[in-house]
Protein backbone atom coordinates (compact mmCIF):
# COMPACT_ATOMS: atom_id res chain seq x y z
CA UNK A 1 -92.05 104.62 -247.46
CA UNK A 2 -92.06 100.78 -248.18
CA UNK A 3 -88.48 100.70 -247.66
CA UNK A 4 -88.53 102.31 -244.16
CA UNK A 5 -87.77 100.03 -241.04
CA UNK A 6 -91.39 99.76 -239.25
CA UNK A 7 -89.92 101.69 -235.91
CA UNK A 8 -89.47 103.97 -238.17
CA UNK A 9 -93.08 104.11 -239.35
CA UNK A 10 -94.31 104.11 -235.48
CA UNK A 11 -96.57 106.76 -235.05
CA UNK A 12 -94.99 107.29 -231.53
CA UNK A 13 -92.33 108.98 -230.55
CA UNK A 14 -88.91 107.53 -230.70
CA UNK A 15 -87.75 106.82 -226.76
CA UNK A 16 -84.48 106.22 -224.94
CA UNK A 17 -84.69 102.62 -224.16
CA UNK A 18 -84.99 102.61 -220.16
CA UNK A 19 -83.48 98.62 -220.44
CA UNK A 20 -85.17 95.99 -220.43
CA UNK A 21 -88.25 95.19 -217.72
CA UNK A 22 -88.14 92.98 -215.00
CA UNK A 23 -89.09 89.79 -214.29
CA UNK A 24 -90.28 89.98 -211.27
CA UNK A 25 -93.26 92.48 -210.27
CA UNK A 26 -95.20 94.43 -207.02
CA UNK A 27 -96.40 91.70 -205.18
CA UNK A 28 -93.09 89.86 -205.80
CA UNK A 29 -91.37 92.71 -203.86
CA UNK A 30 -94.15 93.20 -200.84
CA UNK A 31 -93.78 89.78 -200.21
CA UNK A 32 -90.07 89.62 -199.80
CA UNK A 33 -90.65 92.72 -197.36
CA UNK A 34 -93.15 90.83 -195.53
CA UNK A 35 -90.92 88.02 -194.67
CA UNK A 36 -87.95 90.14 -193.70
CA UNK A 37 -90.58 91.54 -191.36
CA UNK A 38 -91.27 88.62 -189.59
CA UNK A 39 -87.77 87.88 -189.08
CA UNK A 40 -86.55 85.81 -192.42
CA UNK A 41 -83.40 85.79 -193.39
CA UNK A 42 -82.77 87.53 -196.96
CA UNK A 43 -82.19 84.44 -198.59
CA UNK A 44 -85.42 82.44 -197.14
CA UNK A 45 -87.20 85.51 -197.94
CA UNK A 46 -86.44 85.57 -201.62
CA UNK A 47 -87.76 81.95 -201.05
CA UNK A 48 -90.91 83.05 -199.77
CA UNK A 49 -91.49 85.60 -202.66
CA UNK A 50 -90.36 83.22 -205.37
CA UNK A 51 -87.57 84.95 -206.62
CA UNK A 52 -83.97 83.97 -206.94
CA UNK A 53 -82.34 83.41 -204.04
CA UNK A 54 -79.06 85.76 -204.84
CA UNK A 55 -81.11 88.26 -205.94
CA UNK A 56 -82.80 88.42 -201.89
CA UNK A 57 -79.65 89.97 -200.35
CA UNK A 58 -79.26 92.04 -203.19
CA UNK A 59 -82.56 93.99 -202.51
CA UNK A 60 -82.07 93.86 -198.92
CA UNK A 61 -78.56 95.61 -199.31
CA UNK A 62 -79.92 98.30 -202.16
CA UNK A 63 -82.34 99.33 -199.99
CA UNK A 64 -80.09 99.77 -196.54
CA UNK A 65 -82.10 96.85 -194.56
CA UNK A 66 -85.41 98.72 -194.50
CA UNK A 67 -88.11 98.85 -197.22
CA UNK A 68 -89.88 101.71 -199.63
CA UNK A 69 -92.24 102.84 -198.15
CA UNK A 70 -94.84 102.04 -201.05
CA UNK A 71 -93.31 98.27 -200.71
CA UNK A 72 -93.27 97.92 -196.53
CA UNK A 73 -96.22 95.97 -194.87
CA UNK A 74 -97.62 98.84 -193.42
CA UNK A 75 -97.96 100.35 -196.71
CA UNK A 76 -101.69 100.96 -197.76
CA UNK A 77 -103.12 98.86 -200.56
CA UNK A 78 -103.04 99.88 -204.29
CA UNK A 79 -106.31 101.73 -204.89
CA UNK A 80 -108.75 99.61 -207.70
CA UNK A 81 -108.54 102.41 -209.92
CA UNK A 82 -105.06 101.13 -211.20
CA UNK A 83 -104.82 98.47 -213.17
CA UNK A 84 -103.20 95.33 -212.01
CA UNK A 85 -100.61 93.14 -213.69
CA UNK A 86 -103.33 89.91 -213.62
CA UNK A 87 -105.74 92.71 -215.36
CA UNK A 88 -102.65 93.31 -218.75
CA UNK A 89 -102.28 89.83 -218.88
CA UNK A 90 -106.01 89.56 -219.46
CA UNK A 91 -106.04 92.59 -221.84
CA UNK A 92 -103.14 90.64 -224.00
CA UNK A 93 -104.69 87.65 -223.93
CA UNK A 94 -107.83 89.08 -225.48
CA UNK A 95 -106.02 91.20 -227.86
CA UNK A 96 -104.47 88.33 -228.88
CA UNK A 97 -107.73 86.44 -229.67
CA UNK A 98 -108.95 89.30 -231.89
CA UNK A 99 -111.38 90.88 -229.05
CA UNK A 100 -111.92 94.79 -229.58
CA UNK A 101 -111.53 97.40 -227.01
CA UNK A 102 -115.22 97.27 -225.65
CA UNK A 103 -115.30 94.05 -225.20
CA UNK A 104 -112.21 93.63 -223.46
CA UNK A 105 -113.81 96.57 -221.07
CA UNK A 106 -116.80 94.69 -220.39
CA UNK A 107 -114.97 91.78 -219.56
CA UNK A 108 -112.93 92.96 -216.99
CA UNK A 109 -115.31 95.82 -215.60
CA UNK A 110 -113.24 98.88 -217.08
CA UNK A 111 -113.97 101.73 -218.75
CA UNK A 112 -113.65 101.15 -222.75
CA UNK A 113 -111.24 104.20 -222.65
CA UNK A 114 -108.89 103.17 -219.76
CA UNK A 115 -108.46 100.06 -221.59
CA UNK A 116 -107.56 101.90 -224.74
CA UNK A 117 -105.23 104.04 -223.10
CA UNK A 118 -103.73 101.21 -221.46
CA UNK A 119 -103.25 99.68 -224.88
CA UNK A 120 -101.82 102.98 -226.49
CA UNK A 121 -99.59 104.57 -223.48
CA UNK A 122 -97.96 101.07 -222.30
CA UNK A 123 -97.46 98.94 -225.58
CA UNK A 124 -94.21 98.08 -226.73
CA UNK A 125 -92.46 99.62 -229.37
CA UNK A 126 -89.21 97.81 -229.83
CA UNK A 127 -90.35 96.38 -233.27
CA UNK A 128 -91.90 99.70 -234.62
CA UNK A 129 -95.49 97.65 -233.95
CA UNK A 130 -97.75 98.84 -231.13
CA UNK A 131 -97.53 95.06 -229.38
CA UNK A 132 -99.14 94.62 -225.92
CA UNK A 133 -97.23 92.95 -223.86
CA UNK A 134 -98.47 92.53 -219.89
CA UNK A 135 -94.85 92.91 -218.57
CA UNK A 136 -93.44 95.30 -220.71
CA UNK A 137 -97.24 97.19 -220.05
CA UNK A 138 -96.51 96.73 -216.15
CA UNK A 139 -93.33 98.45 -216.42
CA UNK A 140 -94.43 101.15 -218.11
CA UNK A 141 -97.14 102.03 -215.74
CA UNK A 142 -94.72 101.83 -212.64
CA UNK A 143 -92.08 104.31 -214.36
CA UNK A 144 -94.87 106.95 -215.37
CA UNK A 145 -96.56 106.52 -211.93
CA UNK A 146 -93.11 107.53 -210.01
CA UNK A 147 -93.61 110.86 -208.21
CA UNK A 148 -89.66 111.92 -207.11
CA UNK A 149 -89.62 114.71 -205.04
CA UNK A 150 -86.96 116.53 -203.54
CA UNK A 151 -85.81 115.62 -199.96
CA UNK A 152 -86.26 118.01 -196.89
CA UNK A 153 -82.74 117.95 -196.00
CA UNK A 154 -81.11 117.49 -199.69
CA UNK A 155 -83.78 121.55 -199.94
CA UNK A 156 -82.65 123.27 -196.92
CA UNK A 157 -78.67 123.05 -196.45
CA UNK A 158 -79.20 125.04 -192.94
CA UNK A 159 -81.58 121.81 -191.13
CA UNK A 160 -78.86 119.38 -193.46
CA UNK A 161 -75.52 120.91 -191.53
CA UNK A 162 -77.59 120.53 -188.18
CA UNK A 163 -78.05 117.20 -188.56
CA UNK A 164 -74.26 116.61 -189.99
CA UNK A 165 -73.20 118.36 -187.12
CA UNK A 166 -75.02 116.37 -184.73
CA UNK A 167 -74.37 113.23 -185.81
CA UNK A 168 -70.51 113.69 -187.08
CA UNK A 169 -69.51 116.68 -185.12
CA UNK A 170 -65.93 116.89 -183.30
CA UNK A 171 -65.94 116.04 -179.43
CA UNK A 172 -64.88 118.31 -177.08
CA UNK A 173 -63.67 118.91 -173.61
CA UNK A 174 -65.45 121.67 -171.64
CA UNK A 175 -62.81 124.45 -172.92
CA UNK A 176 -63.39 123.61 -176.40
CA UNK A 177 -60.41 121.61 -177.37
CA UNK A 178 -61.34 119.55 -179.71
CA UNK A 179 -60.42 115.50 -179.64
CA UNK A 180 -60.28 113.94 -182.84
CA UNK A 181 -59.98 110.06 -181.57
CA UNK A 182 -58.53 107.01 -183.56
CA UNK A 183 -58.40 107.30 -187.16
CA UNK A 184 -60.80 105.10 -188.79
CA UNK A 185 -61.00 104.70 -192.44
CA UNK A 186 -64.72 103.70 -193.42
CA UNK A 187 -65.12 100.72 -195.13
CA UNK A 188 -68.72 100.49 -196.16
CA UNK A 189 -69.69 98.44 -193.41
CA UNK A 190 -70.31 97.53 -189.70
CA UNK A 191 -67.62 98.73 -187.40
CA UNK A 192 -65.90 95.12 -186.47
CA UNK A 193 -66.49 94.06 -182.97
CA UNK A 194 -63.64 94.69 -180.89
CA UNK A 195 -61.88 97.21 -183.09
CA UNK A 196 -61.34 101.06 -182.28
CA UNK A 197 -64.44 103.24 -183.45
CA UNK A 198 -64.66 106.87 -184.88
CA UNK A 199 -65.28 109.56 -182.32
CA UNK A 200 -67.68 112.24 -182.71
CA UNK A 201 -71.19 113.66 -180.65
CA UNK A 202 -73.12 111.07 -181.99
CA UNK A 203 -76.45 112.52 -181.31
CA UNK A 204 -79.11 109.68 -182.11
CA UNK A 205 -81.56 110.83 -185.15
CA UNK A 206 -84.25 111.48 -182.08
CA UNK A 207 -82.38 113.37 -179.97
CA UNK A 208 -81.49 115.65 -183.12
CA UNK A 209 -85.55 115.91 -184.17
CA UNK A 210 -86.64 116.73 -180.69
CA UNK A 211 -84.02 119.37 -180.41
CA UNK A 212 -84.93 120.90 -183.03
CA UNK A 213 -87.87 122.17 -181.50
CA UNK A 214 -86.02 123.63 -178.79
CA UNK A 215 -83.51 125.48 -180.75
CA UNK A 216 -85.44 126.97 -182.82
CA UNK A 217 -88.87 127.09 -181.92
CA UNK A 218 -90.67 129.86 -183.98
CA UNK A 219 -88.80 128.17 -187.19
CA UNK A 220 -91.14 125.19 -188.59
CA UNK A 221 -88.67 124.41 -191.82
CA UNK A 222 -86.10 123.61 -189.27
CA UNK A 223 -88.17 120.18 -188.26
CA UNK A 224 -87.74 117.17 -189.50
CA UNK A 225 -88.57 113.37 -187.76
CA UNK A 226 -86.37 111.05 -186.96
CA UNK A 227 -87.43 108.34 -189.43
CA UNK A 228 -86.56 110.53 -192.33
CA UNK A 229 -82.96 111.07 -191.06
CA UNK A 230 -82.10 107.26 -191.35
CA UNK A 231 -83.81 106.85 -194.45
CA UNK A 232 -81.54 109.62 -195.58
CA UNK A 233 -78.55 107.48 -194.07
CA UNK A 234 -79.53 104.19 -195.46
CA UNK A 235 -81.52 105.00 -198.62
CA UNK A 236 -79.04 106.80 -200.37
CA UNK A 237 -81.37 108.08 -203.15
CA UNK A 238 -83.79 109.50 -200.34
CA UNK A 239 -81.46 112.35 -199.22
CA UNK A 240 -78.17 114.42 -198.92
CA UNK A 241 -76.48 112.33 -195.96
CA UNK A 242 -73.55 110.61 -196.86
CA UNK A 243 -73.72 106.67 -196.31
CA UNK A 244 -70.56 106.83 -194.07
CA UNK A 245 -72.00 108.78 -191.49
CA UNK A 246 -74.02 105.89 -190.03
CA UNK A 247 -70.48 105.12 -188.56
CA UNK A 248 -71.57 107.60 -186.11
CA UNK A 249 -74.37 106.13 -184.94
CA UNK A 250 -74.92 104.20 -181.74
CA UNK A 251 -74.95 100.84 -183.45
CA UNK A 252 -72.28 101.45 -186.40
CA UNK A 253 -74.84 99.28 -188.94
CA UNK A 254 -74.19 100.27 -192.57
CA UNK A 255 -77.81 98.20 -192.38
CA UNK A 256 -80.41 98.47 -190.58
CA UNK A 257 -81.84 95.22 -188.99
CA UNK A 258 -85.12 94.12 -188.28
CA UNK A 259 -86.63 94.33 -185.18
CA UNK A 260 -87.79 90.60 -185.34
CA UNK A 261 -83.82 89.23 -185.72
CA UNK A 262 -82.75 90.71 -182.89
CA UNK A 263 -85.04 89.42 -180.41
CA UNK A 264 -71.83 87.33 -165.19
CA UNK A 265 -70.20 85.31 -163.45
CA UNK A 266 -67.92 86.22 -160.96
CA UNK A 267 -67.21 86.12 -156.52
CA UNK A 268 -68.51 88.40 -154.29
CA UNK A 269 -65.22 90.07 -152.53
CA UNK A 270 -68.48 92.42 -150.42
CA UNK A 271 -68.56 91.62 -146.64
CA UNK A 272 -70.87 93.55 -144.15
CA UNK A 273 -72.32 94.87 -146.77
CA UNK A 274 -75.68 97.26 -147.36
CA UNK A 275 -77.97 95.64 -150.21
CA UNK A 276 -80.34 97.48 -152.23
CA UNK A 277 -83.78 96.16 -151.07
CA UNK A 278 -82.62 98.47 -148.24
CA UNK A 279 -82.28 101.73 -150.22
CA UNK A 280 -84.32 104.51 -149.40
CA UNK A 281 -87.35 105.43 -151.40
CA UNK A 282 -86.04 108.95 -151.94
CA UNK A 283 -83.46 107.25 -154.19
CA UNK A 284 -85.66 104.57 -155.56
CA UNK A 285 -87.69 107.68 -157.57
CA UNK A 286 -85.09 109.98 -158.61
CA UNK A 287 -86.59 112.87 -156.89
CA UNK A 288 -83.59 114.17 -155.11
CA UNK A 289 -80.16 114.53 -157.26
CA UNK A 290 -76.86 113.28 -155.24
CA UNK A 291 -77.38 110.18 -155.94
CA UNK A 292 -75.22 107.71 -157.90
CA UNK A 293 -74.75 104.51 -159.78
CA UNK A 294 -71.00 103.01 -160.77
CA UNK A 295 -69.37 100.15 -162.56
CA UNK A 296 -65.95 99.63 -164.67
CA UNK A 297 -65.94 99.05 -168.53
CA UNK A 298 -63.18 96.59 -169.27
CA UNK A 299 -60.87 96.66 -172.26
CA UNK A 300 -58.24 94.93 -173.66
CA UNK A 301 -55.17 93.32 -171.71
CA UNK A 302 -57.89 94.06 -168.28
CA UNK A 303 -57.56 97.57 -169.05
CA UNK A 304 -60.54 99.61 -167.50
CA UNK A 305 -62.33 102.79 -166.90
CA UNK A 306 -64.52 103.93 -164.38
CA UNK A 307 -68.18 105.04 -165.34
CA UNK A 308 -70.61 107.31 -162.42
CA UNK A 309 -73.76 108.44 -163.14
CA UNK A 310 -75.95 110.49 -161.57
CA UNK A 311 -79.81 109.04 -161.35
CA UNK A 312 -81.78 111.91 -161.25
CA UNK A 313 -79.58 114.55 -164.11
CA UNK A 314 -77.89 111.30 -165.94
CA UNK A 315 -75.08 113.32 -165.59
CA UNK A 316 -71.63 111.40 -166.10
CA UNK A 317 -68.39 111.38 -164.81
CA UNK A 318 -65.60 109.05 -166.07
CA UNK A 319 -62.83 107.82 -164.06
CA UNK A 320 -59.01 107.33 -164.87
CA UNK A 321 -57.42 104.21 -163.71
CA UNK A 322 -53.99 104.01 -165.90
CA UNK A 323 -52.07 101.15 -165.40
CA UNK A 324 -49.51 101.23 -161.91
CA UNK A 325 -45.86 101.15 -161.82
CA UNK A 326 -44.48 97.59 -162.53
CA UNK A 327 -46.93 96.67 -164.56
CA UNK A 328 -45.99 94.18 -167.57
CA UNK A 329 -48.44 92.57 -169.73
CA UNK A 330 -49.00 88.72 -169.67
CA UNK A 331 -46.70 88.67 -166.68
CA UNK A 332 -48.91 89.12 -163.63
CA UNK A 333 -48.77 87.83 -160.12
CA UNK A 334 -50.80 85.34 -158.98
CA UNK A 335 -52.91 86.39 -155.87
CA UNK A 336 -50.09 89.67 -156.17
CA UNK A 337 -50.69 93.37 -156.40
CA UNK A 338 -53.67 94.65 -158.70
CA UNK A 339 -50.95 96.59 -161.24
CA UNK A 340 -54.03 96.69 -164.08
CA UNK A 341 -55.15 99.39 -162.55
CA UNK A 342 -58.23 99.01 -161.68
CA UNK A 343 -57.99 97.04 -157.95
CA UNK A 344 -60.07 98.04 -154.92
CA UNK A 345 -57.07 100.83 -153.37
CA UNK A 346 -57.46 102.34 -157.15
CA UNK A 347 -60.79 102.41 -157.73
CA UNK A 348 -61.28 104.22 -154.52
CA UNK A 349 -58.94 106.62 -154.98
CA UNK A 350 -60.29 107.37 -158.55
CA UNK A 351 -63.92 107.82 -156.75
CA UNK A 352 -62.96 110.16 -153.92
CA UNK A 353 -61.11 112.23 -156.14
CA UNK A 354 -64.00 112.52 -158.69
CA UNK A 355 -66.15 113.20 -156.01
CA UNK A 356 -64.52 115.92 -153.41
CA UNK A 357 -65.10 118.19 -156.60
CA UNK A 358 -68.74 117.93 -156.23
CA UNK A 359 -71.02 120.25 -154.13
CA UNK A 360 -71.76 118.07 -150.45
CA UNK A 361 -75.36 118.04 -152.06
CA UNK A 362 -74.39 115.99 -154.98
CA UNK A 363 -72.19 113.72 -152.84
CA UNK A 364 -75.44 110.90 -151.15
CA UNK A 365 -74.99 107.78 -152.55
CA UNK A 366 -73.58 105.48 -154.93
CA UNK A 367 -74.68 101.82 -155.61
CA UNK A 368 -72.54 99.43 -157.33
CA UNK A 369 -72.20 95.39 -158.21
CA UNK A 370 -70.58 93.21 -156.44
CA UNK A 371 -67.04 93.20 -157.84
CA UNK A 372 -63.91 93.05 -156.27
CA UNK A 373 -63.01 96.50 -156.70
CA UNK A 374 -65.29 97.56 -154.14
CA UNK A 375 -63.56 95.52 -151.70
CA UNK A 376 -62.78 98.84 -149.49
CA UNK A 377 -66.21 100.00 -149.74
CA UNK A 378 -65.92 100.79 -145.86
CA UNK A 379 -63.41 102.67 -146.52
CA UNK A 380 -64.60 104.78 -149.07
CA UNK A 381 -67.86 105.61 -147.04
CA UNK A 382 -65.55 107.50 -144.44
CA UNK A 383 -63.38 109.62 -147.65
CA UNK A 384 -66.41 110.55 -149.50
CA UNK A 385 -68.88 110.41 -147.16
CA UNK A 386 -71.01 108.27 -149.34
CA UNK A 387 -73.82 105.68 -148.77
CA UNK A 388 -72.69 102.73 -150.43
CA UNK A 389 -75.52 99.84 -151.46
CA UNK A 390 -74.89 96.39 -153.32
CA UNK A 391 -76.86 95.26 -156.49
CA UNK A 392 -77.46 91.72 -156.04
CA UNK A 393 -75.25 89.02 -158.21
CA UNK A 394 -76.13 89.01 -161.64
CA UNK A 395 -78.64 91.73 -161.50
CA UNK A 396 -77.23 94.55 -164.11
CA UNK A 397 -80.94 96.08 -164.87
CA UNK A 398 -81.09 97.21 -160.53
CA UNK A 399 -78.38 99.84 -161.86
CA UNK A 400 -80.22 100.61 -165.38
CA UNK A 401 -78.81 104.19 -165.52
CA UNK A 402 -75.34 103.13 -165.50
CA UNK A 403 -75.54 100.24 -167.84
CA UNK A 404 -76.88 102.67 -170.59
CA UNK A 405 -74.74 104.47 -169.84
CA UNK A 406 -72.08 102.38 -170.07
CA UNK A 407 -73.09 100.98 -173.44
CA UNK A 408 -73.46 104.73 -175.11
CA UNK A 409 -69.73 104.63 -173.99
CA UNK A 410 -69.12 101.69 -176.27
CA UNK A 411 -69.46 103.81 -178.88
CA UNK A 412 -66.05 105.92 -178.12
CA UNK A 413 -64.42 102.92 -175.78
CA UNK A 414 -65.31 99.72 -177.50
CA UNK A 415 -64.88 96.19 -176.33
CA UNK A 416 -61.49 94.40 -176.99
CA UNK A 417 -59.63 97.80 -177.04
CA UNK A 418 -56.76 98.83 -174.63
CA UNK A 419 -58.59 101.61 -172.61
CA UNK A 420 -55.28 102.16 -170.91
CA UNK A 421 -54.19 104.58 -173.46
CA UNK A 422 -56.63 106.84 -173.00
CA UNK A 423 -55.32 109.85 -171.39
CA UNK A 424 -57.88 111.74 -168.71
CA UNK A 425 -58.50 115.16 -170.53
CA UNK A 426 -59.83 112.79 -173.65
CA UNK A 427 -62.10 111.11 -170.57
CA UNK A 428 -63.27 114.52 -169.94
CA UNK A 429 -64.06 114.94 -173.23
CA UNK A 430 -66.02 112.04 -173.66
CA UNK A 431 -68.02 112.41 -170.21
CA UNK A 432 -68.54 116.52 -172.04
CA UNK A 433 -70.20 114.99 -174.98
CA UNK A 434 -72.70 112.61 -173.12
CA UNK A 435 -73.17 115.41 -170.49
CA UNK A 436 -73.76 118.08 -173.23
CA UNK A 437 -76.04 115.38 -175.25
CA UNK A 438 -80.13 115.47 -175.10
CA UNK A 439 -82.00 113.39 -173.36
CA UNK A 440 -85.56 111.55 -174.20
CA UNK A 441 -86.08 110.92 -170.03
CA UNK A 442 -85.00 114.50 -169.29
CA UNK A 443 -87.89 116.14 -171.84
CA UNK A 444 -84.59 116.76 -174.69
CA UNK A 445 -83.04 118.48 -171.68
CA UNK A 446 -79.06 117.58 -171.26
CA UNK A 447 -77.42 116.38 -167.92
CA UNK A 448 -75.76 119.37 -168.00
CA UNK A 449 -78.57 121.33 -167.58
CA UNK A 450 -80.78 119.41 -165.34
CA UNK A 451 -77.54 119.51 -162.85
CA UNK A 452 -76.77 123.10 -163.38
CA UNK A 453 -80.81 123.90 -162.56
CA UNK A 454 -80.70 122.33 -159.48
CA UNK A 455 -77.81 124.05 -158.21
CA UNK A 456 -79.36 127.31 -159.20
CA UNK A 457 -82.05 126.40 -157.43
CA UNK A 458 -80.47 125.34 -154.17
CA UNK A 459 -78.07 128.57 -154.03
CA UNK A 460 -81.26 130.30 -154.82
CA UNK A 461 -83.03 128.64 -151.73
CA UNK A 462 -80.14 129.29 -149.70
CA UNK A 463 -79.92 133.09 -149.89
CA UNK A 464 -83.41 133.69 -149.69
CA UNK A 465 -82.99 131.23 -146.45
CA UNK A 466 -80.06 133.26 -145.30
CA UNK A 467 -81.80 136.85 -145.91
């Protein structure tokens, strides 16, 4: 026995070494969440929790922009019954002066037998000694106290291909041809600005948890909230979603960002014209549906596409404006023809068009900004039959529909693209996918059906009328 090595000799049982413990503890870790919080910057937070300063964008990136949440600010306090790291460095320090068990327990308050199971469970045995050591002790306690537990959607692969389906599903027209869209090979990060996007239905994580209770109603496993779904996207060890598919989502972040960081000009061509402030009050509420709100979403090389939206149903309709004959790029006209595509005589055309296929009902109004593609506004009053009304300059949020609209769109049509290519069925397939998406203003309803219940209800109103 002399001979033996002295871990051999340890009365404990031999252990796979988990590596070696950290230097940095608990409170080191709330703090850094704290900061990033309140709007700091990974480095400055690191700063703020007195760790290294590399070491702050590490955590930030491991943990997908958002904090555990044992670690985020909202997180409850530890509970006194658990012994703190100030506490082990007190119980070394006295073990290292000679002081027994019960009077270390009297000095801090403890139970004599917490403190000697502290001593025996979290002492280190690298040497083959039982040597307490407060760091070593510390992480100990936090890998016993760890409580993994299975995810809901890495448990129940029926609620997991909802949500995959839902966020990364193919886009289709109303047929069901399926549009693929520009390839796009993930790269681990944001979608770059200005750069073509991946297409797909791109529910947001609420719309998915709220229609979940629609779909399946008498089914409570098939729930889960929205919160958990990103976690599963940007905690990777909290679930069964693959990282990549928060390319789907509205914003594209492989990260997510704290609230706290993120806190036109142009001539009026309108003449004659009728401004807002003088809009009815039936339109003002959204009570009656017929009523619409417009704008172009400009692209590359002044390439553009025409957005409508209905205010009452949200319901969308896109409009082609390809590029007219003659048209060369870098080589227009000064004060000549509008060849983009999208000039006054073409957006008008693209309007009446969309809008002799709607029901005389759905055909009121339509406000718009003052750009000079409405320049024959007069003119398209007497085609469609149409009430037109003028935002005033610079005052995007008097058309809010349409400019949220316009930016879910950015997710399939995004800035600094050429939106010229687009042909019209893959328009119709875009304006199916918002139509056909739910909606947190419409009670998780879709456009779709909001528009389609009116109808039924005016046909219904009209035959009982009529009989």
């Amino acid at each position: 026995m002399a001979g033996r090595r002295a871990s051999e000799r340890c009365t404990r049982e031999k252990l796979r070494s988990p590596g070696r413990p950290p230097a940095w503890q608990r409170e080191h870790h709330c703090l850094f969440w704290l900061s990033i919080a309140r709007g700091r910057t990974s480095e400055d937070a690191a700063a703020d929790a007195g760790i290294s300063t590399p070491l702050g964008p590490r955590w930030f990136r491991s943990s997908g922009g958002m904090p555990p949440t044992h670690l985020a600010p909202s997180a409850p306090a530890l509970s006194g019954r658990f012994l703190s790291f100030q506490e082990r460095e007190d119980i070394a320090l006295e073990l290292a002066r000679g002081s027994g068990i019960r009077a270390i327990a009297r000095k801090l308050g403890r139970s004599a037998s917490t403190i000697s199971r502290e001593v025996r469970r979290n002492a280190a045995t690298r040497s083959g000694n039982l040597e307490y050591r407060p760091i070593a002790a510390q992480w100990h306690a936090h890998r016993a106290g760890r409580r993994p537990r299975l995810g809901k959607l890495a448990g129940n692969p029926a609620l997991r291909m909802y949500v995959e389906e839902r966020l990364s599903g193919q886009i289709t027209d109303i047929k069901g041809a399926g549009f693929a869209g520009p390839e796009i090979i993930w790269k681990k990060r944001r979608a770059v600005l200005r750069q073509n996007r991946r297409w797909s239905v791109a529910w947001s994580p609420e719309q998915i948890a709220h229609r979940l209770r629609i779909d399946y109603p008498e089914d409570p496993t098939m729930r889960i909230s929205h919160e958990a779904i990103y976690q599963s996207l940007y905690i990777q060890g909290r679930g069964a979603l693959r990282q990549e598919l928060t390319a789907c989502l509205r914003s594209g972040r492989a990260l997510r960002t704290p609230r706290e960081r993120t806190r036109g000009r142009g001539k009026s061509f309108i003449g004659e014209a009728i401004m807002i402030s003088e809009r009815p009050a039936e339109i003002e509420d959204r009570a009656v549906p017929g009523h619409w709100e417009g704008d172009l979403i400009l692209g590359l090389h002044s390439s553009a596409i025409g957005t409508l939206v209905e205010r009452s149903s949200r319901f969308t309709m896109l409009l082609h404006l390809p590029r007219e004959e003659g048209y060369q790029r870098g080589q227009g006209i000064k004060n000549g023809p509008p060849l983009a595509g999208h000039g006054a005589e073409a957006v008008r055309k693209a309007i009446v068009q969309s809008m002799c296929e709607l029901p005389e009902k759905l055909r009121q109004s339509l406000t718009w900004d003052q750009g000079a593609e409405m320049a024959q506004h007069a003119k398209l009053k007497v085609d469609s039959g149409l009430e037109i009304y003028f935002c005033n300059p610079q005052s995007p949020w008097q058309r809010g529909s349409n400019e949220n609209t316009n930016g879910l769109l950015r997710q399939y049509f995004p800035k600094g693209t050429d939106l010229s290519r687009h042909s019209i069925s893959e328009l119709h397939a875009v304006a199916h996918a918002l139509n056909t998406r739910p909606r947190k203003t419409l009670g998780w309803k879709t456009p779709a059906e909001v528009l389609d219940q009116f109808l039924v209800t005016r046909y219904e109103a009209g035959v009982a009328t009529t009989g």
